[in-house]
N, C-alpha and C. Protein backbone atom coordinates (compact mmCIF):
# COMPACT_ATOMS: atom_id res chain seq x y z
N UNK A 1 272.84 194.62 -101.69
CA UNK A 1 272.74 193.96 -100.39
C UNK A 1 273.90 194.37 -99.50
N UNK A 2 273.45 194.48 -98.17
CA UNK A 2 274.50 194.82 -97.47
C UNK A 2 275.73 193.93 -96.87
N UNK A 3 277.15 194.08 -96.21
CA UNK A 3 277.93 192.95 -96.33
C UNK A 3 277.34 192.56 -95.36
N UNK A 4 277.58 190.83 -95.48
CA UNK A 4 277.17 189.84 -94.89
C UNK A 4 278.24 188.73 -94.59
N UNK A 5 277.63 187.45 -93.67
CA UNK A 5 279.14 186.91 -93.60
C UNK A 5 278.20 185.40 -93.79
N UNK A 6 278.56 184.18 -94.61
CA UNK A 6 278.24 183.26 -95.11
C UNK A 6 279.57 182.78 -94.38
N UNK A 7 279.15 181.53 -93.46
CA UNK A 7 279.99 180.45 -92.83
C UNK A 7 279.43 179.32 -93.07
N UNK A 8 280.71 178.76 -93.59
CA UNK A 8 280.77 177.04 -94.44
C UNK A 8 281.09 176.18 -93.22
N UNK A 9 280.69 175.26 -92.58
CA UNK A 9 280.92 174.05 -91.99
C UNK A 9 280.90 172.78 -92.23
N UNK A 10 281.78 171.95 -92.33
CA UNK A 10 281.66 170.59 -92.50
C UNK A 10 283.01 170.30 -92.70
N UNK A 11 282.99 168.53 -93.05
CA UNK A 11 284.27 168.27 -92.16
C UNK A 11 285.46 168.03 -93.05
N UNK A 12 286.42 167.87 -93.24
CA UNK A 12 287.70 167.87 -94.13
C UNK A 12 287.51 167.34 -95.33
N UNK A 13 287.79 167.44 -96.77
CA UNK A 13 287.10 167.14 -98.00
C UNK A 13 286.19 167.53 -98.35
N UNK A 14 285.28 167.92 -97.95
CA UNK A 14 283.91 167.77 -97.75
C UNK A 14 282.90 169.16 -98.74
N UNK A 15 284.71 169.77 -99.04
CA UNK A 15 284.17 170.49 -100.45
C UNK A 15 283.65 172.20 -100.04
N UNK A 16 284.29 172.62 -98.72
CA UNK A 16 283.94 173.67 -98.14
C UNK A 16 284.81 174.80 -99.30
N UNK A 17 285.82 174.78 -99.62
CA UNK A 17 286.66 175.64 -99.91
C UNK A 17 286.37 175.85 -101.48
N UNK A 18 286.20 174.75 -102.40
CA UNK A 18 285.61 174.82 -103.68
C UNK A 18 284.72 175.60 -104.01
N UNK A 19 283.64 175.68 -102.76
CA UNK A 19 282.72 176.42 -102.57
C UNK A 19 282.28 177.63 -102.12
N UNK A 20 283.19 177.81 -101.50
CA UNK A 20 283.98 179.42 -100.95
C UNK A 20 284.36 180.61 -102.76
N UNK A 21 285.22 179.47 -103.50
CA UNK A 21 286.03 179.88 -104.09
C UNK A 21 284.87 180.38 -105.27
N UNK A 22 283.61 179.44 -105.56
CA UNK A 22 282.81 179.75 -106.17
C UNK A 22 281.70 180.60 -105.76
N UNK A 23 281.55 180.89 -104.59
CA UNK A 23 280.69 182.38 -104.34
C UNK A 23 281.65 183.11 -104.45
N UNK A 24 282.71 183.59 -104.47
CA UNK A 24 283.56 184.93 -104.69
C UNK A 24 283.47 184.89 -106.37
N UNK A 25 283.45 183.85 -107.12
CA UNK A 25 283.31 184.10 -108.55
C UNK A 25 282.15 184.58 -108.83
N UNK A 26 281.08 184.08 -108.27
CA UNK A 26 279.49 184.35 -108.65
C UNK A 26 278.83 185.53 -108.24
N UNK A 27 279.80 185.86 -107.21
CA UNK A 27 278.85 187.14 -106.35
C UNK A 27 278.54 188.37 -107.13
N UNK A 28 277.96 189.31 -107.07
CA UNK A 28 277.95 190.61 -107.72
C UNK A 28 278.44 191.46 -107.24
N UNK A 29 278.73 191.22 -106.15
CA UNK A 29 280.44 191.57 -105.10
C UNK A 29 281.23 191.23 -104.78
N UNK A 30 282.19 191.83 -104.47
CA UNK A 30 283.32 191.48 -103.81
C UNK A 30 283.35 190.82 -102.56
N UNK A 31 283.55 189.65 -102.34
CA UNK A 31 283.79 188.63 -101.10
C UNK A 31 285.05 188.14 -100.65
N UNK A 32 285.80 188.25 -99.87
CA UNK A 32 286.43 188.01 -99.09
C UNK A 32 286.54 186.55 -98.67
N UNK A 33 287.83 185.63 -98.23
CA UNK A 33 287.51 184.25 -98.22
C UNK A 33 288.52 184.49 -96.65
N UNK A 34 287.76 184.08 -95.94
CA UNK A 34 288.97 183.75 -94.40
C UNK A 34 288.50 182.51 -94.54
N UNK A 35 289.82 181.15 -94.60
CA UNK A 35 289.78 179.71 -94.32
C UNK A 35 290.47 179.80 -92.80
N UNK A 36 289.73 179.01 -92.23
CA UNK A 36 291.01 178.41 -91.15
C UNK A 36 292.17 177.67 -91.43
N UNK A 37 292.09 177.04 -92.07
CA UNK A 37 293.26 176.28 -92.61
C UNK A 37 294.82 177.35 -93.19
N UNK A 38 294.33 178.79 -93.66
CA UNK A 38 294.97 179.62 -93.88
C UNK A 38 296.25 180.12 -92.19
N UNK A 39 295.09 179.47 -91.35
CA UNK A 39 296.17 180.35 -89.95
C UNK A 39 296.86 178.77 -89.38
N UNK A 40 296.13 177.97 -89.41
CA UNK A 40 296.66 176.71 -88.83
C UNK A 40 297.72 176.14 -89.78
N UNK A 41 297.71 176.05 -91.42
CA UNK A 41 298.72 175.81 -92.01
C UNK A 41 300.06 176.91 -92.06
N UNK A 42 300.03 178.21 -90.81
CA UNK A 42 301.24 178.64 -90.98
C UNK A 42 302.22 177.86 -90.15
N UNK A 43 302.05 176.53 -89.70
CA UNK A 43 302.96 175.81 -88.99
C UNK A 43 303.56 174.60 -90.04
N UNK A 44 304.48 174.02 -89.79
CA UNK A 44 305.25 173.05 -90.91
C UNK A 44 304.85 171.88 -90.01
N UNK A 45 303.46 171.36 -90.01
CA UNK A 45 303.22 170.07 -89.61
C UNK A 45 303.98 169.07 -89.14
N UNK A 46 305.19 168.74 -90.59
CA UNK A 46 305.99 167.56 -90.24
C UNK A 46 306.66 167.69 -89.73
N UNK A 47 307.07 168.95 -89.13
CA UNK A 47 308.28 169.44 -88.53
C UNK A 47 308.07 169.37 -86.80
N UNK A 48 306.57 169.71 -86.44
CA UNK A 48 306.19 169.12 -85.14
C UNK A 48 305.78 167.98 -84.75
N UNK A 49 306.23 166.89 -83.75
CA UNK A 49 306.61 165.85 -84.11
C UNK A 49 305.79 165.72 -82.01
N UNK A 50 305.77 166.45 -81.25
CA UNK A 50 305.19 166.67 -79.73
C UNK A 50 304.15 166.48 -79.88
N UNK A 51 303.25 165.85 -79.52
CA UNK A 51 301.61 165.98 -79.45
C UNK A 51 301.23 167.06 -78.99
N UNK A 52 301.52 166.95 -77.54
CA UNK A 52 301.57 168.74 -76.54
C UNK A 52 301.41 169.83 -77.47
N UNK A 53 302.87 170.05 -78.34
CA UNK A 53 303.04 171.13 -79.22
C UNK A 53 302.45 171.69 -80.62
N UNK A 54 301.69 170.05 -81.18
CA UNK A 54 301.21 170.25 -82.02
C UNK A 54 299.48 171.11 -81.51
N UNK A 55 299.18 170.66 -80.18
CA UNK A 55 297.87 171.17 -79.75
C UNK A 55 298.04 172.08 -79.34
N UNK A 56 298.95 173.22 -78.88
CA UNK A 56 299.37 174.53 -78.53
C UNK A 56 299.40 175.18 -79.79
N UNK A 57 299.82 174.45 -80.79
CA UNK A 57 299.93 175.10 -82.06
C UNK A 57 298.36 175.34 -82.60
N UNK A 58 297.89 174.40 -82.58
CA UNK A 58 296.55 174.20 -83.00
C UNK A 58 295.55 175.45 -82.58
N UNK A 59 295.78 174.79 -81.28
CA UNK A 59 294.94 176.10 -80.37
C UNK A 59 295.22 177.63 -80.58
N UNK A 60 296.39 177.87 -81.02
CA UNK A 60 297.09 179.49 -81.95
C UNK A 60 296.65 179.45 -82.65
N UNK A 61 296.50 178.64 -84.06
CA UNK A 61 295.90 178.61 -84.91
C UNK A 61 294.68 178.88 -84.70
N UNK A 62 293.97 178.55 -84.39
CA UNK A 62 292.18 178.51 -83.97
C UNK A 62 291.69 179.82 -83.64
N UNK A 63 292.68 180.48 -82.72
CA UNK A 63 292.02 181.30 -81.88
C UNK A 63 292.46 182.90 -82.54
N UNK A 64 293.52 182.46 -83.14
CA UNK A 64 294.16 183.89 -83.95
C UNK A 64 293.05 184.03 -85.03
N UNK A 65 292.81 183.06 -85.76
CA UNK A 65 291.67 183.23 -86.85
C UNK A 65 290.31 184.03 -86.18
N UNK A 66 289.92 183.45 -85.27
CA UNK A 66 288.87 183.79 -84.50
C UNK A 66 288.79 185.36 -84.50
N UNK A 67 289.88 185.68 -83.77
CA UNK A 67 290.44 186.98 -83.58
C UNK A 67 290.84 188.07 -84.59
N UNK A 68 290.61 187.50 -85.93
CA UNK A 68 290.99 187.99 -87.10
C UNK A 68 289.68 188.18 -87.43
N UNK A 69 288.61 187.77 -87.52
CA UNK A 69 287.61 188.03 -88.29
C UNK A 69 286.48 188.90 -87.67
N UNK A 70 286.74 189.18 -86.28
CA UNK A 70 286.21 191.03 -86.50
C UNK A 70 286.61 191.99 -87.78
N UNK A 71 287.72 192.04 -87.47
CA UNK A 71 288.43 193.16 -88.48
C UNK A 71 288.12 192.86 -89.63
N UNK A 72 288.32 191.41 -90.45
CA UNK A 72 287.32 191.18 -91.65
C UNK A 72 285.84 192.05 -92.08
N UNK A 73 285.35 191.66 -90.96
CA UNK A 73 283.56 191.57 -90.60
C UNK A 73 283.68 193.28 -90.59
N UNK A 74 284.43 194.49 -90.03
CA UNK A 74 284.54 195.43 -90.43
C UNK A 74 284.68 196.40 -91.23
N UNK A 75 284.84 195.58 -92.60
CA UNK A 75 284.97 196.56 -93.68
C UNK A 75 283.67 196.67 -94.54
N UNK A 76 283.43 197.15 -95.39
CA UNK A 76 282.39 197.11 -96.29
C UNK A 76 282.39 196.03 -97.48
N UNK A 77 283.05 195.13 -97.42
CA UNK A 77 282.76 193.92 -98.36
C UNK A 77 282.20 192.39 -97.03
N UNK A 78 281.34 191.70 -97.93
CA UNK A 78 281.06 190.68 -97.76
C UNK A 78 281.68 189.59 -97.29
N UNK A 79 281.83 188.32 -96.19
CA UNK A 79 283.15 187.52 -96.05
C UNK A 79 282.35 186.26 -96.55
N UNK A 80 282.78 185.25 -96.39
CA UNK A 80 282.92 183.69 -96.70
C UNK A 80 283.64 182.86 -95.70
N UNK A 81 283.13 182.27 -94.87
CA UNK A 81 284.04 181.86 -93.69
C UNK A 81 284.22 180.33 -93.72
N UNK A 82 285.59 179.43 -94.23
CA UNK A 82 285.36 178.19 -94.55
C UNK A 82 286.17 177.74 -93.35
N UNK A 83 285.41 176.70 -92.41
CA UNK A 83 285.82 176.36 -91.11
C UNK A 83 285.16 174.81 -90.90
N UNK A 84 285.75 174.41 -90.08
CA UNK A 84 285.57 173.41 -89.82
C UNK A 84 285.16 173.17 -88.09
N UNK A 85 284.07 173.23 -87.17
CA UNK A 85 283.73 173.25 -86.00
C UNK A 85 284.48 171.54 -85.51
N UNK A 86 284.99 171.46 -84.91
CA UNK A 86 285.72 170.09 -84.64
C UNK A 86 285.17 170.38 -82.89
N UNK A 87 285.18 171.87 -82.27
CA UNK A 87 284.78 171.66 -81.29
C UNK A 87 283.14 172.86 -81.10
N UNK A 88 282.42 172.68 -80.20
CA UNK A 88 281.21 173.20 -80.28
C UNK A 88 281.68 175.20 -80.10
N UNK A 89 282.75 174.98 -79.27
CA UNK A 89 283.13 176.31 -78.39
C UNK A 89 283.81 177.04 -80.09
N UNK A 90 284.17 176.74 -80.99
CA UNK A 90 284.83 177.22 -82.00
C UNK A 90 283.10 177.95 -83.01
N UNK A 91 282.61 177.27 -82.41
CA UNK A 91 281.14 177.56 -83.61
C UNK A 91 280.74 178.98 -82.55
N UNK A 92 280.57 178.74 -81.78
CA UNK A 92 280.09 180.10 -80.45
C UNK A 92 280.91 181.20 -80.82
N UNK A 93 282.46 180.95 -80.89
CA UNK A 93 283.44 182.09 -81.36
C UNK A 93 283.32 182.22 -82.60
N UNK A 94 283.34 181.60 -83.46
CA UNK A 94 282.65 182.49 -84.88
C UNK A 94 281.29 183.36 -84.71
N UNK A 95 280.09 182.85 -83.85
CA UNK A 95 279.16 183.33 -84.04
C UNK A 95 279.75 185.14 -83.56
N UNK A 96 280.49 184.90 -82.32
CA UNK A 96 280.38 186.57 -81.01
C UNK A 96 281.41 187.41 -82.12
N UNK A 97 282.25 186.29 -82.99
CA UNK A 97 283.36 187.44 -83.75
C UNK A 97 282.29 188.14 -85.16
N UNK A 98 281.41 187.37 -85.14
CA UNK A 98 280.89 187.99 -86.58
C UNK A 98 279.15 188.80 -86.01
N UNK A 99 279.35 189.02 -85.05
CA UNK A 99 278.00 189.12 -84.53
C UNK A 99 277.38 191.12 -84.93
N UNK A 100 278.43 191.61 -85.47
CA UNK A 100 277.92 192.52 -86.05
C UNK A 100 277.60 192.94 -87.42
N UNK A 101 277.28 191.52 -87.89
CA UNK A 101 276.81 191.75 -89.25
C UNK A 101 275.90 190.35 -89.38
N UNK A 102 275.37 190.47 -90.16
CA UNK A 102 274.41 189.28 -90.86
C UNK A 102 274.65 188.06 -90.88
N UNK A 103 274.87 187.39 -90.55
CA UNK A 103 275.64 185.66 -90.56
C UNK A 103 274.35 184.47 -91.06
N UNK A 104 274.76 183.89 -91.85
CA UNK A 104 274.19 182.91 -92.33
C UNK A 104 275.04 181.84 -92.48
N UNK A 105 274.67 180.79 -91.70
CA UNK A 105 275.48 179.01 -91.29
C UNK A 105 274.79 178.44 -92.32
N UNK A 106 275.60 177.34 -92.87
CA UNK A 106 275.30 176.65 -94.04
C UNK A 106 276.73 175.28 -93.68
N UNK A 107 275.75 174.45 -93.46
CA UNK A 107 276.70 173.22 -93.39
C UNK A 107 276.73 172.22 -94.84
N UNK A 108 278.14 171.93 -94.90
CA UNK A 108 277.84 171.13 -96.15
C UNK A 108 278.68 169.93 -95.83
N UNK A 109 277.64 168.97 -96.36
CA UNK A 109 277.83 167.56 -96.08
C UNK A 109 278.04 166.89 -97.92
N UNK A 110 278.39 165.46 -97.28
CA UNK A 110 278.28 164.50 -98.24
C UNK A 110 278.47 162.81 -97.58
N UNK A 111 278.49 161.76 -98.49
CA UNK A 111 278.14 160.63 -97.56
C UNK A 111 280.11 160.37 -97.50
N UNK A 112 279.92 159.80 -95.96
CA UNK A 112 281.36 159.52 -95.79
C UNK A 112 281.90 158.46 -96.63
N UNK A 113 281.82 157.96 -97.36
CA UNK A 113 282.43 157.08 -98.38
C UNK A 113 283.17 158.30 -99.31
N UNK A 114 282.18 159.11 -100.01
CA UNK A 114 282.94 160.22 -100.52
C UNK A 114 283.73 161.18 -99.92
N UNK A 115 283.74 161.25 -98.85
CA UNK A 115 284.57 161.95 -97.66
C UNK A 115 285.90 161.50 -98.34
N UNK A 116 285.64 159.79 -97.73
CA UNK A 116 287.10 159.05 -97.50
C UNK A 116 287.81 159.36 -99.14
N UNK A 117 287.05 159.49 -99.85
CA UNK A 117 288.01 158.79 -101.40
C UNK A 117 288.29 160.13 -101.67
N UNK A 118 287.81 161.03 -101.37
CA UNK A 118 288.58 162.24 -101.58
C UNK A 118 289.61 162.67 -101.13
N UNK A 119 289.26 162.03 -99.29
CA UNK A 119 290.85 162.44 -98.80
C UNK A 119 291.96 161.27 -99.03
N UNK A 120 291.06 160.10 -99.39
CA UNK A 120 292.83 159.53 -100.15
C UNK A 120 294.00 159.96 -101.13
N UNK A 121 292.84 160.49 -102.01
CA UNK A 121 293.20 161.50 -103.34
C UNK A 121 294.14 162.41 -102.85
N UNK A 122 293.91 163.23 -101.77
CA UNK A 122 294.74 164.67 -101.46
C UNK A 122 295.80 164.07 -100.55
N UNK A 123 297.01 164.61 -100.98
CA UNK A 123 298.14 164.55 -100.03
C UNK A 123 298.47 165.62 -98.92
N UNK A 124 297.70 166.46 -98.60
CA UNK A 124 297.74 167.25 -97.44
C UNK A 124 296.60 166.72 -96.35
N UNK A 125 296.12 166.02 -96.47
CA UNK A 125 295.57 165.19 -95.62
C UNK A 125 295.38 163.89 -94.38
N UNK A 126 295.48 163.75 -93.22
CA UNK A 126 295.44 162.39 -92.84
C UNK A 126 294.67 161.57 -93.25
N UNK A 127 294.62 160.73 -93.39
CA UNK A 127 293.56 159.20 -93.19
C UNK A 127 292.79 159.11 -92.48
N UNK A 128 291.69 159.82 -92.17
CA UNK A 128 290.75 158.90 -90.79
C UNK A 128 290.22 160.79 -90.40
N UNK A 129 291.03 161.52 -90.71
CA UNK A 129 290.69 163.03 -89.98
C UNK A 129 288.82 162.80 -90.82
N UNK A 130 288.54 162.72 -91.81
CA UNK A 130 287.47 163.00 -92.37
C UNK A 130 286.13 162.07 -91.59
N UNK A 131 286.64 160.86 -91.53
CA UNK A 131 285.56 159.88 -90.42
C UNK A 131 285.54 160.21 -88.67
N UNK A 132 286.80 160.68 -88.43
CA UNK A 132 286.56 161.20 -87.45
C UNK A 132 285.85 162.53 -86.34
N UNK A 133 285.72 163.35 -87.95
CA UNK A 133 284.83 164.52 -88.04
C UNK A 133 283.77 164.69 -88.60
N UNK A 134 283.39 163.50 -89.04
CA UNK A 134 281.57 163.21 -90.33
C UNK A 134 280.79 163.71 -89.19
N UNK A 135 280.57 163.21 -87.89
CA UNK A 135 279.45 163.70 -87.36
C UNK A 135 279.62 164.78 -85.91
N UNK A 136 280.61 164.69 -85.77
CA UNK A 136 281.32 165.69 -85.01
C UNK A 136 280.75 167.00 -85.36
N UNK A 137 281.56 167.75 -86.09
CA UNK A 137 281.35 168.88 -86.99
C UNK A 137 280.07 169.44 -86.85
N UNK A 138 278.98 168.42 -87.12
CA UNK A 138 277.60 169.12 -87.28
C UNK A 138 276.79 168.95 -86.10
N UNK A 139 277.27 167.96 -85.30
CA UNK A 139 276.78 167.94 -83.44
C UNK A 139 276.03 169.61 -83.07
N UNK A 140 274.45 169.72 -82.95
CA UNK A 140 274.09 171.22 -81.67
C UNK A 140 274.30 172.48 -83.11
N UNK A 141 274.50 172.08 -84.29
CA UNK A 141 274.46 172.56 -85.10
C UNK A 141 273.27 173.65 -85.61
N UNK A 142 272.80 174.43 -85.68
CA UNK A 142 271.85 174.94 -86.56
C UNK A 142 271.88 176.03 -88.00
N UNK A 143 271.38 175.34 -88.87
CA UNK A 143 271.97 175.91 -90.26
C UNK A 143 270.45 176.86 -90.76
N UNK A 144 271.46 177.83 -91.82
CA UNK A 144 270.39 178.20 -92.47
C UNK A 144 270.18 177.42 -93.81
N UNK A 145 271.16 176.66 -94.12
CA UNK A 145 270.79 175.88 -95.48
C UNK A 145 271.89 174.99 -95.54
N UNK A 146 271.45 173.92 -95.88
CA UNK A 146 272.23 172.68 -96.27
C UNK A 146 272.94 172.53 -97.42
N UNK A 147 274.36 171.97 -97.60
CA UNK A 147 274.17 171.46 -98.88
C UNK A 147 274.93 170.47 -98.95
N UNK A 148 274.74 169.79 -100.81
CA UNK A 148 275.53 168.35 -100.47
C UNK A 148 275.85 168.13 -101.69
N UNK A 149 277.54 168.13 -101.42
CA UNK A 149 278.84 167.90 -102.43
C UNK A 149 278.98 167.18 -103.07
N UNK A 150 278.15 165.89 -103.08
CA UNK A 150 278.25 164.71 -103.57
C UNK A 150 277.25 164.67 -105.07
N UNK A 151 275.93 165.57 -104.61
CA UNK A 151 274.98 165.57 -105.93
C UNK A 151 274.97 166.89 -106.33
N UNK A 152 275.76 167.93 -105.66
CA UNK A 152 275.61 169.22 -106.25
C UNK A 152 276.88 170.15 -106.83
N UNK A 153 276.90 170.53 -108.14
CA UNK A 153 278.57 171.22 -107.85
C UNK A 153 278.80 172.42 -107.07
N UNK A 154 280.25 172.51 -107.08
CA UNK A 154 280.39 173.63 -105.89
C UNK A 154 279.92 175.33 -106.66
N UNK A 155 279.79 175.20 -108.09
CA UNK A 155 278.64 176.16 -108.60
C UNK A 155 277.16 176.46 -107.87
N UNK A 156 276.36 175.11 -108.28
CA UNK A 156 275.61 174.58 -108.15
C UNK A 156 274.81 174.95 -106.28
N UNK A 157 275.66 175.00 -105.83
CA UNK A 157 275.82 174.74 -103.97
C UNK A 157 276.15 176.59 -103.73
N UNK A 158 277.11 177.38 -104.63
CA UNK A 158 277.09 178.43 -104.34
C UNK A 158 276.31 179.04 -104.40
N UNK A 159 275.64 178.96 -106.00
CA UNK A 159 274.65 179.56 -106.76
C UNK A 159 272.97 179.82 -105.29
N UNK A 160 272.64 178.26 -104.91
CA UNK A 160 271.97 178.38 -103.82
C UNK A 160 271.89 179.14 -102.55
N UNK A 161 273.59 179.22 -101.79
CA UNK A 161 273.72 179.40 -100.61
C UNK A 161 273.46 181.23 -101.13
N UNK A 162 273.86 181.88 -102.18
CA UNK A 162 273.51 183.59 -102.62
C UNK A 162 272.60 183.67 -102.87
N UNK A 163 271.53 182.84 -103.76
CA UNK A 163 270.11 183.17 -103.54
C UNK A 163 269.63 182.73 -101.88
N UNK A 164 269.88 181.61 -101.75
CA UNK A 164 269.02 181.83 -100.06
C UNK A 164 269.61 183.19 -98.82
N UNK A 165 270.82 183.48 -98.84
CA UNK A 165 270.94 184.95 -98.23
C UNK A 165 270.40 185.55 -98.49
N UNK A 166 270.39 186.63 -99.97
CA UNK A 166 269.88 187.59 -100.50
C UNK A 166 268.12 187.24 -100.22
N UNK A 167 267.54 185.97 -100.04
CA UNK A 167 266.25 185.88 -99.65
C UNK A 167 265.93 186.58 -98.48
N UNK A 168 266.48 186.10 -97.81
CA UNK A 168 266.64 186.02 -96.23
C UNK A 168 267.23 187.32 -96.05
N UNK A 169 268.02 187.92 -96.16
CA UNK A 169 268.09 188.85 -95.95
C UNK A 169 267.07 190.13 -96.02
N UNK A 170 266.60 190.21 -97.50
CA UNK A 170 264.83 191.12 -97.99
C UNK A 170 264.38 191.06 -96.74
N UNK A 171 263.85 189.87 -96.23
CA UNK A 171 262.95 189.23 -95.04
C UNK A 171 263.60 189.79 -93.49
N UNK A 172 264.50 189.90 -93.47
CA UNK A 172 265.25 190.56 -91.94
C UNK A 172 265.37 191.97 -91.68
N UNK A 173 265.20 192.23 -90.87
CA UNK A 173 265.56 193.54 -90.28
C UNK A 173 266.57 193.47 -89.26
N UNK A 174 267.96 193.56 -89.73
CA UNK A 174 269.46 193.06 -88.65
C UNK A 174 269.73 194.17 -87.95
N UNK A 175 269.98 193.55 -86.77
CA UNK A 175 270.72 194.75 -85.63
C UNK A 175 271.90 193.78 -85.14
N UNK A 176 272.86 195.05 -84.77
CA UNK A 176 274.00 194.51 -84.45
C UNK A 176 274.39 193.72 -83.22
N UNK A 177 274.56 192.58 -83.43
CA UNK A 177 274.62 191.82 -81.75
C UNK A 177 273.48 190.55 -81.87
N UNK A 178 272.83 190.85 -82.91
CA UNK A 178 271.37 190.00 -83.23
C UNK A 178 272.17 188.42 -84.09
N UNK A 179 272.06 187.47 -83.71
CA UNK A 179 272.80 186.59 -84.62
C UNK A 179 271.40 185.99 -86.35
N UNK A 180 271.52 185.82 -86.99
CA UNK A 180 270.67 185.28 -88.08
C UNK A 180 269.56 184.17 -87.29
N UNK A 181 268.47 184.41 -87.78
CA UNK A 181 267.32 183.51 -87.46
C UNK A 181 267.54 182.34 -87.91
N UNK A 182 267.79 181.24 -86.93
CA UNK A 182 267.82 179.57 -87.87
C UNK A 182 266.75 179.21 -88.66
N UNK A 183 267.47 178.18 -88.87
CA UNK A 183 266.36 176.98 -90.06
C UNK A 183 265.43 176.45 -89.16
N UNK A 184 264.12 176.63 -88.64
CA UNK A 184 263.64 175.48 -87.87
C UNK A 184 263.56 174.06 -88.72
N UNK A 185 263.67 174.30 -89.33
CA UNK A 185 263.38 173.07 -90.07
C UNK A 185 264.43 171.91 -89.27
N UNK A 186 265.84 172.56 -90.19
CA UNK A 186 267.25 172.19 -89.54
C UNK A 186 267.25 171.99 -87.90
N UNK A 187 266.87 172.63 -87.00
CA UNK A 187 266.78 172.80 -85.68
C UNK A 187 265.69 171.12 -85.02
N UNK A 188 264.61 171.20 -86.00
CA UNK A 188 263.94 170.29 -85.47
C UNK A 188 264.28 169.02 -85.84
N UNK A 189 264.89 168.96 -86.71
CA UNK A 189 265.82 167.95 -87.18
C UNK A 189 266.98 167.27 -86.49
N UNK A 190 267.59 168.40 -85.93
CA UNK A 190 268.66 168.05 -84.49
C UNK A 190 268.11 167.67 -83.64
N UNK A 191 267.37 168.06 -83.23
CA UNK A 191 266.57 167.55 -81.74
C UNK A 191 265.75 166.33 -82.01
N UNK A 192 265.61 165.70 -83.28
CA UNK A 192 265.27 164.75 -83.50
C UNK A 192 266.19 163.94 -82.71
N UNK A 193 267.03 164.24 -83.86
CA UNK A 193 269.00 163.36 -83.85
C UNK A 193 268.99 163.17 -82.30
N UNK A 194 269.08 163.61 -81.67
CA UNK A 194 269.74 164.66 -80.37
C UNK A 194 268.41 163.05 -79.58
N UNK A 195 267.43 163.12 -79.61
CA UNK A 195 266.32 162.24 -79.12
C UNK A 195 266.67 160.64 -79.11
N UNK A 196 266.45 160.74 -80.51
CA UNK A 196 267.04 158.77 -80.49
C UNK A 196 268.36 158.44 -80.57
N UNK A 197 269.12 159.53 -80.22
CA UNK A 197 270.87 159.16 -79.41
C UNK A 197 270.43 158.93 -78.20
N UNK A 198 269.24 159.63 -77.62
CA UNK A 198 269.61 159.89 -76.05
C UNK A 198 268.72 158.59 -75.59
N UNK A 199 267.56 158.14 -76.53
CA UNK A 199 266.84 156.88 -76.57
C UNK A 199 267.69 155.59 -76.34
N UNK A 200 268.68 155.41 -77.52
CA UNK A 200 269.77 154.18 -77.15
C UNK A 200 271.04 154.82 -76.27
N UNK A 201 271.06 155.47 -75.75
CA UNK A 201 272.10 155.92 -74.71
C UNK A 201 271.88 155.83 -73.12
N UNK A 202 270.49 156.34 -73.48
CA UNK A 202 269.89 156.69 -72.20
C UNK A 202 270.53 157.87 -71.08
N UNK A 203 270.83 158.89 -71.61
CA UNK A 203 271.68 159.96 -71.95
C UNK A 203 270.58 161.11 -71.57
N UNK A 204 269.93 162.30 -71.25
CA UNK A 204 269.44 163.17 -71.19
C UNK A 204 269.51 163.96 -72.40
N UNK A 205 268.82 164.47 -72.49
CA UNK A 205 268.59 165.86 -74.06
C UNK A 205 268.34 166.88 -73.26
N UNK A 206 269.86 167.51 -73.52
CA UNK A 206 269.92 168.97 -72.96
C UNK A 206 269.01 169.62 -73.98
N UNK A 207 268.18 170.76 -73.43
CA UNK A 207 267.27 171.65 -74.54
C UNK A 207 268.55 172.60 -74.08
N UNK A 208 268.08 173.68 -75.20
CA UNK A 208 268.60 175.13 -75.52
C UNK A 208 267.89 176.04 -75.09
């Protein structure tokens, strides 16, 4: 199979990176892992103490990664992209940076109770970052496959997300600039969501 780029979404805990770590074990290739957390943790957190500065930092962080994963997406191995969309404009810039190769979105969820007790567990974590991103994260979303951390292991969840590429892939004929065909399934599912928000809101439903 040719390289391809598999992007993990969902929100802090939530078991993106376990799962990263287990398609590079499983693959029959060589895969590549770009985390975001890799460019945003080159800052000493406790040491910025500015709100201002911590979001200047942030925003470096974000955008250098961004900017890094052409050159990834350029070589002849496969990537793994474990990210977290906190804003919609960060999911658009993964899509235009990886847009010359194969991309397949795969959001992985679990119920926020397990969110929370995981990130109590971890000490590199805030309190509240994980509830504050449960439904954020997957907002305008469209995946090619779901998965969920809570009933599946991160084997289990890899094992899936390489057979459903390698499916999907047989089935495509990719050109460069072409982004991966969604899930309608997933798609009609949002616009569900997207409906009875806008029902008790009384809010408009932007279409696409």
């Amino acid at each position: 199979m040719k390289p391809i780029a598999i992007v993990l979404n969902g929100a802090s805990s939530s078991g993106k990176t376990s799962i990263a770590q287990a398609i590079q074990r499983l693959s029959r290739t060589p895969v590549l892992h770009a985390s975001l957390d890799s460019f945003t943790d080159m800052f000493c957190w406790s040491a910025i103490s500015d709100p201002d500065i911590q979001r200047d930092c942030q925003r470096f962080g974000v955008s250098s990664f961004h900017a890094c994963l052409p050159i990834l997406a350029s070589g002849r191995f496969s990537l793994v992209v474990d990210h977290v969309f906190e804003q919609h404009a960060w999911y658009e810039a993964t899509r235009e940076a990886l847009r010359m190769m194969p991309i397949y979105f795969v959001g992985v969820r679990c119920a926020l109770s397990v969110l929370e007790e995981r990130e109590r567990r971890r000490a590199d974590r805030k309190v509240g970052l994980s509830r504050w991103q449960f439904d954020r994260v997957h907002e305008r979303k469209v995946y090619d496959l779901e998965v969920d951390t809570e009933s599946q292991t991160a084997d289990a969840c890899a094992a899936m997300i390489l057979k459903t590429a390698e499916e999907k892939a047989a089935k495509r004929s990719f050109q460069p600039g072409r982004f991966a065909e969604p899930n309608r399934q997933t798609e009609r599912r949002e616009e569900s969501r997207l409906l009875r928000s806008s029902r008790k809101t009384g809010a408009p439903v932007l279409k696409r």
